[in-house]
N, C-alpha and C. Protein backbone atom coordinates (compact mmCIF):
# COMPACT_ATOMS: atom_id res chain seq x y z
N UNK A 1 115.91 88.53 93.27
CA UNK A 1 114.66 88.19 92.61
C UNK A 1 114.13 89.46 91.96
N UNK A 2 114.07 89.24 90.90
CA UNK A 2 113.19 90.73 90.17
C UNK A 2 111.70 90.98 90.65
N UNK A 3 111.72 92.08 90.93
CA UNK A 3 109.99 92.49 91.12
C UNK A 3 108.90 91.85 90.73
N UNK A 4 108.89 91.48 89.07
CA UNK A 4 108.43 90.74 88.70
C UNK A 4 108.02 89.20 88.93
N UNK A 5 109.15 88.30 89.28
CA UNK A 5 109.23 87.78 90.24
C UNK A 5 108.85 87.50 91.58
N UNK A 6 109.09 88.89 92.21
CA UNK A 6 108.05 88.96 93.24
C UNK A 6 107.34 89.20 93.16
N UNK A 7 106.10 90.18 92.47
CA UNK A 7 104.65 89.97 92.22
C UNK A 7 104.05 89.20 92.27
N UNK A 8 104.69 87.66 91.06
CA UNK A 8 104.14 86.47 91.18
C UNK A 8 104.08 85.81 92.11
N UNK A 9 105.32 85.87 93.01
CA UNK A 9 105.29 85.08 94.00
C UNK A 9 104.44 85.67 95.14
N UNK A 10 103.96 86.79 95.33
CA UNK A 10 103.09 87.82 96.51
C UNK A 10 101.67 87.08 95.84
N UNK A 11 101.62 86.98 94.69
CA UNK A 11 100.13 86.70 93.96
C UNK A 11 100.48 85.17 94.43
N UNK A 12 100.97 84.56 94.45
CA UNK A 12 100.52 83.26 94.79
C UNK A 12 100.55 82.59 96.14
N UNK A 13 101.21 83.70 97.06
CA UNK A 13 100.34 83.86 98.53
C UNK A 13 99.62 83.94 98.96
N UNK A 14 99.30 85.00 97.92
CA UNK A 14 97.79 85.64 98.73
C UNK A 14 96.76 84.66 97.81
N UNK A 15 97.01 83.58 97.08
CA UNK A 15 95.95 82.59 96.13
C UNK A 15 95.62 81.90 97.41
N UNK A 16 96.91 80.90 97.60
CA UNK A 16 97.02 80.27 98.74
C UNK A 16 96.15 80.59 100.30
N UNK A 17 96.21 82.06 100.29
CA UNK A 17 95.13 82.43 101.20
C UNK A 17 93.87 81.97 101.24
N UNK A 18 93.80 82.47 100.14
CA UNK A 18 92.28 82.32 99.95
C UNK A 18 91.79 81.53 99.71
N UNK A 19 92.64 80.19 99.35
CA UNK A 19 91.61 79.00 98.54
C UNK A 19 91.71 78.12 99.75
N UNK A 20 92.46 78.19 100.99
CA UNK A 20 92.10 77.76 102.05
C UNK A 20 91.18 78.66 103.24
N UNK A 21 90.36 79.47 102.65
CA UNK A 21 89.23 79.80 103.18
C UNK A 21 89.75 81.11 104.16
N UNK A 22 91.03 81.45 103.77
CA UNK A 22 91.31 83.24 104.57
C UNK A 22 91.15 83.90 103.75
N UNK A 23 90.45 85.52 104.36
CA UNK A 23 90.08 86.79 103.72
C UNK A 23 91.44 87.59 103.53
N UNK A 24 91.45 88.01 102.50
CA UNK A 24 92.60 88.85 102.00
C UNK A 24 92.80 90.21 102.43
N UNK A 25 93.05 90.43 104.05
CA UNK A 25 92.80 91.09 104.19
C UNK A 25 94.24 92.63 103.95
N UNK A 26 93.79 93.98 103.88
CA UNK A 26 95.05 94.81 103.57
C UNK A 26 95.89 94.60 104.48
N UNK A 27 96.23 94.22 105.45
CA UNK A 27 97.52 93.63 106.56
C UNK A 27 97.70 92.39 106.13
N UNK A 28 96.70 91.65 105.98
CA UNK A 28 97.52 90.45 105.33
C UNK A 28 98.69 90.73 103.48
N UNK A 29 97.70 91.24 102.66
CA UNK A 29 98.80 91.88 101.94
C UNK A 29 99.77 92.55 102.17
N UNK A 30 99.66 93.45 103.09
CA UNK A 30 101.30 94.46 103.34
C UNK A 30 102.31 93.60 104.23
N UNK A 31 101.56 92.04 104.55
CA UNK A 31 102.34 91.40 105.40
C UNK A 31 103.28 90.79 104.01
N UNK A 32 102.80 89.66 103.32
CA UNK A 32 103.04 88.91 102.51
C UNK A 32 103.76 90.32 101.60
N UNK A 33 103.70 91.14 101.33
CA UNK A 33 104.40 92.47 100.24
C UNK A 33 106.03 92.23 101.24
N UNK A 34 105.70 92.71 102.65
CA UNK A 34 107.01 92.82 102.73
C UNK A 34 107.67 91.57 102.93
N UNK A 35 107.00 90.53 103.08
CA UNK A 35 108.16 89.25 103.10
C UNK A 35 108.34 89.15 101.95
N UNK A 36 107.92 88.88 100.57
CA UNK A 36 108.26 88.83 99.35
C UNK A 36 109.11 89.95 99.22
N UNK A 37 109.15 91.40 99.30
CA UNK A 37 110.34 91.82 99.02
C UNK A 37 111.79 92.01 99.75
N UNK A 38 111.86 91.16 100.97
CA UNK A 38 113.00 91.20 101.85
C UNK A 38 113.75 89.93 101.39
N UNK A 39 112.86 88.85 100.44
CA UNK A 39 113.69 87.62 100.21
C UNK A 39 113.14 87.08 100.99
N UNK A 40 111.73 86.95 101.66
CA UNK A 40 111.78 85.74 102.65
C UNK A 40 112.65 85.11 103.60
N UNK A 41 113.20 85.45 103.99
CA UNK A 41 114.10 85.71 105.03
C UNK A 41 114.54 86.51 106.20
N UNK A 42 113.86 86.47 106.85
CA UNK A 42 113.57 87.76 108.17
C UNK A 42 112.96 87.27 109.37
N UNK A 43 113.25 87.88 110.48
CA UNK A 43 112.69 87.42 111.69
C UNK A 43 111.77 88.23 112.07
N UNK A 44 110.24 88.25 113.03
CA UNK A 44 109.16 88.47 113.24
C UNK A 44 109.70 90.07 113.29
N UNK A 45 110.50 90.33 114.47
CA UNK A 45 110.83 91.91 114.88
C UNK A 45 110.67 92.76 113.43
N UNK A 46 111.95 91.95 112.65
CA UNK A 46 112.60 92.92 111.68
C UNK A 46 111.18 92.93 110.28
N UNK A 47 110.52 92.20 110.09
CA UNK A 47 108.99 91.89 109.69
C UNK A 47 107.87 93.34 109.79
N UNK A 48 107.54 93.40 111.55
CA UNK A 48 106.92 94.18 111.63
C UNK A 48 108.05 96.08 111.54
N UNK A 49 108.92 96.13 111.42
CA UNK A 49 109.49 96.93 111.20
C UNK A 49 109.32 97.14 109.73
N UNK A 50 109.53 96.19 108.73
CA UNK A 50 109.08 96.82 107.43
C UNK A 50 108.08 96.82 107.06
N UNK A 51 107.11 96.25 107.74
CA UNK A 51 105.40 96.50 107.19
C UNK A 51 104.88 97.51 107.98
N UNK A 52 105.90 98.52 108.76
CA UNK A 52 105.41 99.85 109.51
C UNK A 52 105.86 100.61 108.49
N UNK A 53 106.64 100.18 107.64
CA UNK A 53 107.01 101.61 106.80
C UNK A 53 106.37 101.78 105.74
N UNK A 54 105.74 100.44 105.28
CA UNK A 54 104.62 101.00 104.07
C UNK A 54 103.02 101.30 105.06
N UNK A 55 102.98 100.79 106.49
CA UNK A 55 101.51 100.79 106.77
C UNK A 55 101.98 100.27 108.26
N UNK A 56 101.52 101.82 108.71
CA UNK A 56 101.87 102.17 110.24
C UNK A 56 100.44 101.35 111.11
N UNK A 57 99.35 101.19 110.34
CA UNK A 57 98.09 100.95 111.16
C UNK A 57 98.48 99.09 111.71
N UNK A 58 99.33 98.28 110.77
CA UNK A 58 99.24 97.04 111.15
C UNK A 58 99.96 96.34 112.40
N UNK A 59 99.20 96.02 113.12
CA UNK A 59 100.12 95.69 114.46
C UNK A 59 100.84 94.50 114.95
N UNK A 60 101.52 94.33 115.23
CA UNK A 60 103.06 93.68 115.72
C UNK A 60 102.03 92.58 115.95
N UNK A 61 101.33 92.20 116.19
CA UNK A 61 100.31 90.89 116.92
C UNK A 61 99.68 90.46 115.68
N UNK A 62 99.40 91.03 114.47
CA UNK A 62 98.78 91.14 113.57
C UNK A 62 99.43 90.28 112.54
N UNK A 63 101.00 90.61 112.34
CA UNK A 63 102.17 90.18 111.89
C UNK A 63 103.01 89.13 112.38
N UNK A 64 102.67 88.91 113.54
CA UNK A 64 102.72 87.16 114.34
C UNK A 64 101.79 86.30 113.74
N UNK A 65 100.33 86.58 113.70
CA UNK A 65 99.67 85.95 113.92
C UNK A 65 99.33 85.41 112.17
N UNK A 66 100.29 86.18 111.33
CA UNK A 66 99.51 85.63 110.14
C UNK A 66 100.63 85.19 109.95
N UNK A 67 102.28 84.58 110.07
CA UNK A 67 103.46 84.52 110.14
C UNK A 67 103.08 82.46 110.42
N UNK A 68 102.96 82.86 111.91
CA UNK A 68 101.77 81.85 111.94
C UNK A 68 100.95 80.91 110.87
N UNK A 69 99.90 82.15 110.85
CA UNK A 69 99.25 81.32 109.62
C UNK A 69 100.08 80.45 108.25
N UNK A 70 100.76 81.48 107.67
CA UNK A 70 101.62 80.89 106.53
C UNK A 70 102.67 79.80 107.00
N UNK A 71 102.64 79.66 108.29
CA UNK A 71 103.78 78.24 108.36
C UNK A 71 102.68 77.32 108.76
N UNK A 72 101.78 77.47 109.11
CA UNK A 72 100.53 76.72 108.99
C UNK A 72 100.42 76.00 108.00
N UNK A 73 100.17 76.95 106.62
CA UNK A 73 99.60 76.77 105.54
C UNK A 73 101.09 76.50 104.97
N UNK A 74 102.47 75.85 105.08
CA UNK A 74 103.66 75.44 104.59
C UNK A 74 103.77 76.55 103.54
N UNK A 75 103.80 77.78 103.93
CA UNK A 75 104.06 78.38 102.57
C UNK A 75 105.32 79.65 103.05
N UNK A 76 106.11 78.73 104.94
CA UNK A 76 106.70 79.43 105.23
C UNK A 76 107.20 78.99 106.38
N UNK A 77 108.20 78.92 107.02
CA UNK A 77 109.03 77.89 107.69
C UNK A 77 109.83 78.88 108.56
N UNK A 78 109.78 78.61 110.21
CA UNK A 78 111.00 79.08 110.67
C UNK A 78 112.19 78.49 110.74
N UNK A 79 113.08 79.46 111.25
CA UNK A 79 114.69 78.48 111.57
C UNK A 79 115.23 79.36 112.55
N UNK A 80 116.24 78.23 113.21
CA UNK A 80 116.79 79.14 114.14
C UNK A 80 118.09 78.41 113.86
N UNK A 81 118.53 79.83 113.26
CA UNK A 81 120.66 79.22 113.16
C UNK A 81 121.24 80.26 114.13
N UNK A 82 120.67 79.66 115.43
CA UNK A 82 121.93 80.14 116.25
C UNK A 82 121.66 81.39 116.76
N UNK A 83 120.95 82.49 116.54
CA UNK A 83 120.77 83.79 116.65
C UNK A 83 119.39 84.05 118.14
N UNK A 84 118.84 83.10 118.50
CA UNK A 84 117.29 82.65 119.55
C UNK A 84 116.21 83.19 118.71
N UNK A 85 116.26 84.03 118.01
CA UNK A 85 115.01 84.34 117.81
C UNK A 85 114.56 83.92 115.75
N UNK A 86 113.28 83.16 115.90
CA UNK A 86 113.19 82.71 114.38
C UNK A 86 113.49 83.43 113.49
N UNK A 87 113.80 83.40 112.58
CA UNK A 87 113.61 83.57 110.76
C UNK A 87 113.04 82.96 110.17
N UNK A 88 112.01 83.23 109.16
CA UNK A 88 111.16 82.92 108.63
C UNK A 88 111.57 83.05 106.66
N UNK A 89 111.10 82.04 106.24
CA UNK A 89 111.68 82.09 105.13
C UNK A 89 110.82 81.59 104.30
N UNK A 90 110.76 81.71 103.15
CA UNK A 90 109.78 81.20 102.14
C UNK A 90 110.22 79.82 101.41
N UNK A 91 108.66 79.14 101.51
CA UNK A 91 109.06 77.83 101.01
C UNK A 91 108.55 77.72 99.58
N UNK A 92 108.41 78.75 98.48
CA UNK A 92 108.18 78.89 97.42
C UNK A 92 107.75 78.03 96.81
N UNK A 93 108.76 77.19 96.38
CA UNK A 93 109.04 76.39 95.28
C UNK A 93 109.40 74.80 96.19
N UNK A 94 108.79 74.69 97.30
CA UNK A 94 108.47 73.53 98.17
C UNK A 94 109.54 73.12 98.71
N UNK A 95 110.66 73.58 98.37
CA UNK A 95 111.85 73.57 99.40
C UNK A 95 113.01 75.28 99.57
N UNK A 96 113.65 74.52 100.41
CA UNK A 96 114.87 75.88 101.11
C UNK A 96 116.07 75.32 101.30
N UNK A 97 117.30 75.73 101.20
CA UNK A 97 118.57 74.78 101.35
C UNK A 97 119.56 76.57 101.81
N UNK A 98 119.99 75.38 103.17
CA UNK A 98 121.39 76.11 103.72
C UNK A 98 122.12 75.52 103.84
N UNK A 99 123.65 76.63 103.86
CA UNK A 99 124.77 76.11 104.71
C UNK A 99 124.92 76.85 105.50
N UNK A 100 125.12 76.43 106.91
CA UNK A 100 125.31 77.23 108.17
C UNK A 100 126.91 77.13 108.54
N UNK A 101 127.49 77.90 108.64
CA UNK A 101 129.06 77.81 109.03
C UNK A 101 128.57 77.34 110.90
N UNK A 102 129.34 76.21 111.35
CA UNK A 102 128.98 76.40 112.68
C UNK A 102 130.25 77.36 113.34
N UNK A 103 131.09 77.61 113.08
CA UNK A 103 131.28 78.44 113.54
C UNK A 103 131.30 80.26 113.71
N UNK A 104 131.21 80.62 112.59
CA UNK A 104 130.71 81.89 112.06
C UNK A 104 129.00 82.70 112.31
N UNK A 105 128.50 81.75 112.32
CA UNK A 105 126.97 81.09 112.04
C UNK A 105 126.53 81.94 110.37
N UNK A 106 127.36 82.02 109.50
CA UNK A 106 127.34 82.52 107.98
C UNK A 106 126.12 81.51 107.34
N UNK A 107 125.31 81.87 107.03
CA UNK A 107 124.30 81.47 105.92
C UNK A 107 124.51 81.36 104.80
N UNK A 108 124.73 80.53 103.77
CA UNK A 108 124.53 80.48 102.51
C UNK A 108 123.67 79.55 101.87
N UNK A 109 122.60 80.31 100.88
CA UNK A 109 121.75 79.61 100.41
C UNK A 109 121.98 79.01 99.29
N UNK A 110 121.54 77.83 99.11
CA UNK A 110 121.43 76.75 97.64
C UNK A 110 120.57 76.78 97.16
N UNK A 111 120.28 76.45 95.78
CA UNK A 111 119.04 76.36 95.16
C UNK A 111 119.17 75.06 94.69
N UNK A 112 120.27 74.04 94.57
CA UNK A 112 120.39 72.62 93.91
C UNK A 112 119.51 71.78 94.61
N UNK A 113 118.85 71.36 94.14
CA UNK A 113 117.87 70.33 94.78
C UNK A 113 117.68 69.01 94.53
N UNK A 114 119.51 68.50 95.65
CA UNK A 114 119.24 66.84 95.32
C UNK A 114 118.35 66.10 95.78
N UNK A 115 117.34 66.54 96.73
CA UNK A 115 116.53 65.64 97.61
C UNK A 115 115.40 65.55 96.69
N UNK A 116 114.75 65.53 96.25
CA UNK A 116 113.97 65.24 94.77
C UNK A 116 113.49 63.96 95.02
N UNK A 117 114.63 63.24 94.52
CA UNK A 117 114.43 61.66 94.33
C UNK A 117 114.62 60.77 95.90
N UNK A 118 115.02 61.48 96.56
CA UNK A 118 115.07 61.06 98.34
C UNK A 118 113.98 61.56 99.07
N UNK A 119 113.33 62.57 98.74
CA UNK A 119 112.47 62.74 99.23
C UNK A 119 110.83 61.81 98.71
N UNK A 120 111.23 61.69 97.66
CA UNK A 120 109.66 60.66 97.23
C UNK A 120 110.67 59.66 97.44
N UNK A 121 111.44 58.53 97.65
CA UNK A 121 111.83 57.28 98.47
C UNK A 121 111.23 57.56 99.75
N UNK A 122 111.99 58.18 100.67
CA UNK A 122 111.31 58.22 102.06
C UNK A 122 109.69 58.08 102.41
N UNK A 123 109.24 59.42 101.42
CA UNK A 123 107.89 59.52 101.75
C UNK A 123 107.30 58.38 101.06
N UNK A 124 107.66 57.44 100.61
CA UNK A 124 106.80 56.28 99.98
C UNK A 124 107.10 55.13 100.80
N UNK A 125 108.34 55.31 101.00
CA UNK A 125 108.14 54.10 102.50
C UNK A 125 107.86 54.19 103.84
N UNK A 126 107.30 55.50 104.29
CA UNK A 126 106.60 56.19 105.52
C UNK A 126 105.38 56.40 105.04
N UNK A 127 104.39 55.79 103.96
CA UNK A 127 103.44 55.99 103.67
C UNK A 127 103.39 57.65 103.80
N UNK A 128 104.09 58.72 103.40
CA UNK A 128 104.03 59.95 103.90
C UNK A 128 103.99 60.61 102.36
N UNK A 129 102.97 61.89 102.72
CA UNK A 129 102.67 62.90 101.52
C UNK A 129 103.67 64.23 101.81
N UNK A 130 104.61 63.81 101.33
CA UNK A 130 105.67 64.84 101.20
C UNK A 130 105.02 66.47 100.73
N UNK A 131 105.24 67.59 100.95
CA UNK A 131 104.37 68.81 100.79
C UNK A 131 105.59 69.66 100.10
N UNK A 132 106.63 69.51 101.22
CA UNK A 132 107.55 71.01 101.24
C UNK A 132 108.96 69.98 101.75
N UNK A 133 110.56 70.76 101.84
CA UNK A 133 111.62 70.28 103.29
C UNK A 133 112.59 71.46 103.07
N UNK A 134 112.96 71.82 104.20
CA UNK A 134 114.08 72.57 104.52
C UNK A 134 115.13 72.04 104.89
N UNK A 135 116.10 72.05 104.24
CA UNK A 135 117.28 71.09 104.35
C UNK A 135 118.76 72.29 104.70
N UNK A 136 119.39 71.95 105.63
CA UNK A 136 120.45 73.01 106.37
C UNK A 136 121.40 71.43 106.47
N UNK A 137 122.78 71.69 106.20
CA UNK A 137 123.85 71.47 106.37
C UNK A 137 125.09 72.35 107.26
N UNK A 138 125.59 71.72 108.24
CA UNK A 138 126.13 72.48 108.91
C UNK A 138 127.50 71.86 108.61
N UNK A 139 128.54 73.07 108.91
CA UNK A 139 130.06 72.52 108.59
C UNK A 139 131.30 74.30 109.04
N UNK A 140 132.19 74.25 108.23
CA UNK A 140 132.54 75.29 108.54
C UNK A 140 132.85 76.56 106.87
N UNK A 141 132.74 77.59 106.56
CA UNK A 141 132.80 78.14 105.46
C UNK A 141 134.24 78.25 105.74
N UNK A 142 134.46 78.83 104.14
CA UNK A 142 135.56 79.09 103.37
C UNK A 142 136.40 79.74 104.51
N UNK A 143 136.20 81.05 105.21
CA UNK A 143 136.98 82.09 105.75
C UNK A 143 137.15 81.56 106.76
N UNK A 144 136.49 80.24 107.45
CA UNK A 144 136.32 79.78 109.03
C UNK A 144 137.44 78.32 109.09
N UNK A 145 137.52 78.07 107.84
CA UNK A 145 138.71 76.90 107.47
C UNK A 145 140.08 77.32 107.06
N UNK A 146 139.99 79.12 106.78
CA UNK A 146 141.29 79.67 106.49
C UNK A 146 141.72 79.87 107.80
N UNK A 147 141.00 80.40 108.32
CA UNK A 147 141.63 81.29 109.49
C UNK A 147 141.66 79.96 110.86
């Protein structure tokens, strides 16, 4: 993702903050800075490890708790492939797509988004307001079917 790219997308976090009634605060920015530039993709530990290196004052409880918030506010989703402890990932653009090797536990991300038209079927016959979905397919990768 280009910087640029991420700017916008850090700016429309921290919108999201605020127009549901949270203060913008400088830990909440250096939080949302470093998930936007890791790819959204990171687990709590490895989180507060890079928001110590731009800003030593924000604390490990600080960085839970707004981690939290943003999967609250669907603007951020954990997962657990296999590893115990979450990853957290950005739901940008209202969805996320993996493939999980089950045996490797290899990640690869998609951006094709057939659920589109399955997702407004479902949610119209569950009377349901579809928001966001994280969709993971499990199977085995390329190197795990050679070998």
């Amino acid at each position: 993702m280009s910087s640029e790219a991420q700017e916008r997308l850090a700016q429309a976090l921290q919108r999201a903050l605020k127009e549901n009634g949270y203060r913008l605060t400088p830990a909440r920015v250096a939080i949302v800075a470093a998930l936007v530039g890791c790819g959204g993709h990171i687990s709590a530990d490895d989180l507060v490890a890079r928001v110590h290196e731009q800003s030593a004052a924000v604390g490990r409880m600080t960085v839970y708790r707004t981690l939290e918030l943003l999967s609250e506010l669907g603007l951020i989703r954990p997962v657990y492939q296999g590893t115990g402890a979450a990853h957290y990932i950005l739901l940008a653009e209202g969805h996320h797509h993996h493939l999980v090797c089950a045996h490797c536990a290899r990640v690869i991300e998609f951006d094709d988004c057939v659920l589109e038209n399955l997702g407004k079927v479902v949610a119209e016959r569950y009377n349901f307001q579809l928001q966001s979905h994280l969709l993971e397919l499990f199977g085995l990768c390329q190197d795990c079917q050679d070998g």
